[in-house]
Protein backbone atom coordinates (compact mmCIF):
# COMPACT_ATOMS: atom_id res chain seq x y z
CA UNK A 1 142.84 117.85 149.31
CA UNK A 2 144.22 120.60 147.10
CA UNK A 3 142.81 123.80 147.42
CA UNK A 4 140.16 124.67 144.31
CA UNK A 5 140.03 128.71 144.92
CA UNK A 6 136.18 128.84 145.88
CA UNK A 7 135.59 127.02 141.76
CA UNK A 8 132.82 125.12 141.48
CA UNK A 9 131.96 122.25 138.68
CA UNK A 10 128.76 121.57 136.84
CA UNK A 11 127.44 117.81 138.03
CA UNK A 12 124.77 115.36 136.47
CA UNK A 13 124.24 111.87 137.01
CA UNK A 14 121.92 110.03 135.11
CA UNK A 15 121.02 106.29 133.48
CA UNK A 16 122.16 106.14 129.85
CA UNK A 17 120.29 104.82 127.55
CA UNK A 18 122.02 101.36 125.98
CA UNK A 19 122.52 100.32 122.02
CA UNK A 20 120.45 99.56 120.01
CA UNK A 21 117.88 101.81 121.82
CA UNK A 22 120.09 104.69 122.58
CA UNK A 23 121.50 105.22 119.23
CA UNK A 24 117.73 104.89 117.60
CA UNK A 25 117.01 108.32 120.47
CA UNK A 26 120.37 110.15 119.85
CA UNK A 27 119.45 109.86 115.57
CA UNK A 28 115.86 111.31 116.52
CA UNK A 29 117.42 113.97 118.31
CA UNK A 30 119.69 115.04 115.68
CA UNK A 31 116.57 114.64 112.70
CA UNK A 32 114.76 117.33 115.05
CA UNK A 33 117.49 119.68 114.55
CA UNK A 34 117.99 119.74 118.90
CA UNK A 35 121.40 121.59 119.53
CA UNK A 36 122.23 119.12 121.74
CA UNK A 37 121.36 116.21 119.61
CA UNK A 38 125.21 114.38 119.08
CA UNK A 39 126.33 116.08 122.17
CA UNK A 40 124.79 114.40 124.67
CA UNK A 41 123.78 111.09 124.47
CA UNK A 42 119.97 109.40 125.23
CA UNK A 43 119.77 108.98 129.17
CA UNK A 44 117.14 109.25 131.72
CA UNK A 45 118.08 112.15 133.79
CA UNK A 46 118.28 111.66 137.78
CA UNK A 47 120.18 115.28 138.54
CA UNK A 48 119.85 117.72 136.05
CA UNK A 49 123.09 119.78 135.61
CA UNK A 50 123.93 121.37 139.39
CA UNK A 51 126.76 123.57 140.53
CA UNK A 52 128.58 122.22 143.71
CA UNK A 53 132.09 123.18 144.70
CA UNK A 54 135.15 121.72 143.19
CA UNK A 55 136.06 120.71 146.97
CA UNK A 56 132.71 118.87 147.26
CA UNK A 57 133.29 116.78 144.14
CA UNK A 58 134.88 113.68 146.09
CA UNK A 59 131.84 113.83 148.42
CA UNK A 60 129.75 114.15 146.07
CA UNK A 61 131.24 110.70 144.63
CA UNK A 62 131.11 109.02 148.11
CA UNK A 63 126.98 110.26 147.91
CA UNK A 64 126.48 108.67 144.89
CA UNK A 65 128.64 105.23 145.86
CA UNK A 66 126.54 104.69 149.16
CA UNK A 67 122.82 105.44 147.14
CA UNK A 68 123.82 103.18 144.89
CA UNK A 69 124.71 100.82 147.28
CA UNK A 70 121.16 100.97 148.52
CA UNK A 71 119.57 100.53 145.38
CA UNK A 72 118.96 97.22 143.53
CA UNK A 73 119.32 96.51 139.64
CA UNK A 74 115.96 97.16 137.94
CA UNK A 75 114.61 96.85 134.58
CA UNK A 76 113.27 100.07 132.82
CA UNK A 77 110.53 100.26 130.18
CA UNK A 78 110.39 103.22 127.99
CA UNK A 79 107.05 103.22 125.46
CA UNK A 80 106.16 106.03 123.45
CA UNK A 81 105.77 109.67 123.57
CA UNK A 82 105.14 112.85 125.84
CA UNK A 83 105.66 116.29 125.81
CA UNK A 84 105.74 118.78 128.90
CA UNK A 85 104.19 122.01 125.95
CA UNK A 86 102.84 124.36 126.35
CA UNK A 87 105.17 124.78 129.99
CA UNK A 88 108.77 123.65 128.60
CA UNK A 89 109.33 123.41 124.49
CA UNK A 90 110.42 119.31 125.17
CA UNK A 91 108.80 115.71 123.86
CA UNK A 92 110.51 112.75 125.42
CA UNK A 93 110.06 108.98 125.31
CA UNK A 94 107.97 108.33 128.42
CA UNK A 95 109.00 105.56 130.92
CA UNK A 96 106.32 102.52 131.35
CA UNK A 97 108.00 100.88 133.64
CA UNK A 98 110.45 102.09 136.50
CA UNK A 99 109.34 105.28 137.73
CA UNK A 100 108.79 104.80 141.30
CA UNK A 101 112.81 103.63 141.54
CA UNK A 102 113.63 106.51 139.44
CA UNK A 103 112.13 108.75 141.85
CA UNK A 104 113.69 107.15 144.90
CA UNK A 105 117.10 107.56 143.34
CA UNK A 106 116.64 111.12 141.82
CA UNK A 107 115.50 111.89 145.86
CA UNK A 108 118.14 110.31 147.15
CA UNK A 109 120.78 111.55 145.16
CA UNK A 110 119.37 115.64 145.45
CA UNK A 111 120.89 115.67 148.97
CA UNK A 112 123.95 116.12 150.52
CA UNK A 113 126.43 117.79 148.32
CA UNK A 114 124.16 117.86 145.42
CA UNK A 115 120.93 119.47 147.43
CA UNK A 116 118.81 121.95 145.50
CA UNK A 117 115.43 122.17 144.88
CA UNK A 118 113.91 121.86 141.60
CA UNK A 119 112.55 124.15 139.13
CA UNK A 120 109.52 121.70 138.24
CA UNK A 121 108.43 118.46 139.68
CA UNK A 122 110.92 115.04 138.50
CA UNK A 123 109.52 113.32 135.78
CA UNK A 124 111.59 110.24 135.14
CA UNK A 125 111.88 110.50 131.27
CA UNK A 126 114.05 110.87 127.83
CA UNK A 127 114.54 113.64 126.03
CA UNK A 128 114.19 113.55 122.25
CA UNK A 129 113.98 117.43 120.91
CA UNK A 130 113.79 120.05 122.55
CA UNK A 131 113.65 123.99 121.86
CA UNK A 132 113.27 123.03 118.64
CA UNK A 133 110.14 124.89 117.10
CA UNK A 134 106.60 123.83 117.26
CA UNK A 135 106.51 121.23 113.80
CA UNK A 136 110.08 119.59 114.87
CA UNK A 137 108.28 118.60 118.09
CA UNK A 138 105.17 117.64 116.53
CA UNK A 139 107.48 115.34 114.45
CA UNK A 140 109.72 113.77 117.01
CA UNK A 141 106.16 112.97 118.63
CA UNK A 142 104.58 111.42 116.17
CA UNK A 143 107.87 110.05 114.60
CA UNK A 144 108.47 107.71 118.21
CA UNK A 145 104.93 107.01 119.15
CA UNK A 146 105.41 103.55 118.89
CA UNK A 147 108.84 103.36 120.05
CA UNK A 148 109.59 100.65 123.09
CA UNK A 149 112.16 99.64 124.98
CA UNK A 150 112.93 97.23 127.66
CA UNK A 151 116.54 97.14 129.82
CA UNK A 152 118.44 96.23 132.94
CA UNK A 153 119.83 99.47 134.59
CA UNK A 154 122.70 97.97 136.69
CA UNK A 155 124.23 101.77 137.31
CA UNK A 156 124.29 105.09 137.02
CA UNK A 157 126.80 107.81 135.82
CA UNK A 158 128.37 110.69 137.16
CA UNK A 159 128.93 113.93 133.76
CA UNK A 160 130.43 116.62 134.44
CA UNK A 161 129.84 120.42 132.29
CA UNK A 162 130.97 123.47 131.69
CA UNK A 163 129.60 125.78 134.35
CA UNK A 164 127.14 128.03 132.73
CA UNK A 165 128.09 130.73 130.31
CA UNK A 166 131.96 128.17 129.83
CA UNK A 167 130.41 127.29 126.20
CA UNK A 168 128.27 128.16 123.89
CA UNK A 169 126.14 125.81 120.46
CA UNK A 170 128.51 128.13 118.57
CA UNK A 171 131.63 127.77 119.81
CA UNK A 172 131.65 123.64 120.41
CA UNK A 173 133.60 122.62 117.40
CA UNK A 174 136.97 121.69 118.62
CA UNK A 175 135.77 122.19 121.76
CA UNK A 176 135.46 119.28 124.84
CA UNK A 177 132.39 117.79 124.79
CA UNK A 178 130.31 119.11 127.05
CA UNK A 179 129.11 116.07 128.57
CA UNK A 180 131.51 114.06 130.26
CA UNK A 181 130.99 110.95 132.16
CA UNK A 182 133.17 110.93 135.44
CA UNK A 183 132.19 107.64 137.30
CA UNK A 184 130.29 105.10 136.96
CA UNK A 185 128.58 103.43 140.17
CA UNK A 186 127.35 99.71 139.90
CA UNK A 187 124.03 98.89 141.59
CA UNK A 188 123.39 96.30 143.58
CA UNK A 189 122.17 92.58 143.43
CA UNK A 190 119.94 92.44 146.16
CA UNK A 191 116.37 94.22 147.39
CA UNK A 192 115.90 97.69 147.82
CA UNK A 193 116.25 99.29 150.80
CA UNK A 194 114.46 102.66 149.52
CA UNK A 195 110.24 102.23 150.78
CA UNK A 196 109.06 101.03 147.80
């Protein structure tokens, strides 16, 4: 393995969120004038973005090939709206459907390499604005109410960022994207063997 010099990388891994659906969330993003909106595209979070060392990253991989190997395909339902105001500026499209294997996945794949605890409680969702001032997220609210989606998640994905303070809103044009899918790791075809 060659040696990194102690440097670490910025991880996520999440579910992202397939056309026509995803494209519908990444345009509501951008109407709400969200920063990230055209950066990074609609997906349900399962690690939020977490510093490990560079010489971790190919562990980190193995981790996420063996929970996925534990984990059957599954169909997610998003329908409508939620916010987490007044304790984070954020409204998301809520899931209806597929929480409880969310949650086994975003467990399982917080350990090992990737361990850390979290700064609020998981809450399988998508973002659709956020930071965005109080009548842009009234908007986005009211704007997807009604919005639904139904879809097979046969994987997840593997991003890597910037580690914090590498990039700024201002200083993206020209710059890499800050959101870069890595791997992608196939679920399986057969039951579960989280306790669901």
């Amino acid at each position: 393995m060659a040696d990194t010099g102690g440097r670490t990388v910025t991880v996520g891994v999440a579910i992202p969120v397939p056309p026509p659906w995803g494209e519908i969330l990444d345009r509501a993003r951008i109407a709400s004038g969200d920063a990230l909106g055209g950066i990074v595209p609609a997906h349900l979070t399962l690690l939020g973005p977490t510093e490990i060392p560079a010489a971790s990253l190919d562990a980190f991989r193995a981790h996420l090939a063996a929970v996925a190997a534990a984990c059957p395909r599954f169909d997610l339902h998003l329908r409508g709206t939620g916010s987490f105001r007044p304790v984070t500026e954020v409204v998301f499209v809520a899931v209806a459907d597929g929480i409880a294997i969310c949650e086994q996945l975003e467990a399982a794949i917080r350990t090992g390499p990737a361990e850390r605890e979290r700064t609020f409680p998981y809450h399988p969702h998508v973002t659709v604005a956020q930071n965005v001032g109080t009548a842009a997220l009234d908007h986005a609210f009211a704007a997807l109410a009604g919005f639904e989606a139904k879809f097979r998640v046969e994987s997840f994905t593997l991003y890597t960022h910037p580690s914090p303070g590498a990039w700024t809103f201002e200083t993206l044009a020209g710059a890499p994207v800050p959101w870069t899918p890595r791997a992608v790791f196939p679920l399986h075809e057969g039951k579960s063997q989280y306790n669901l």
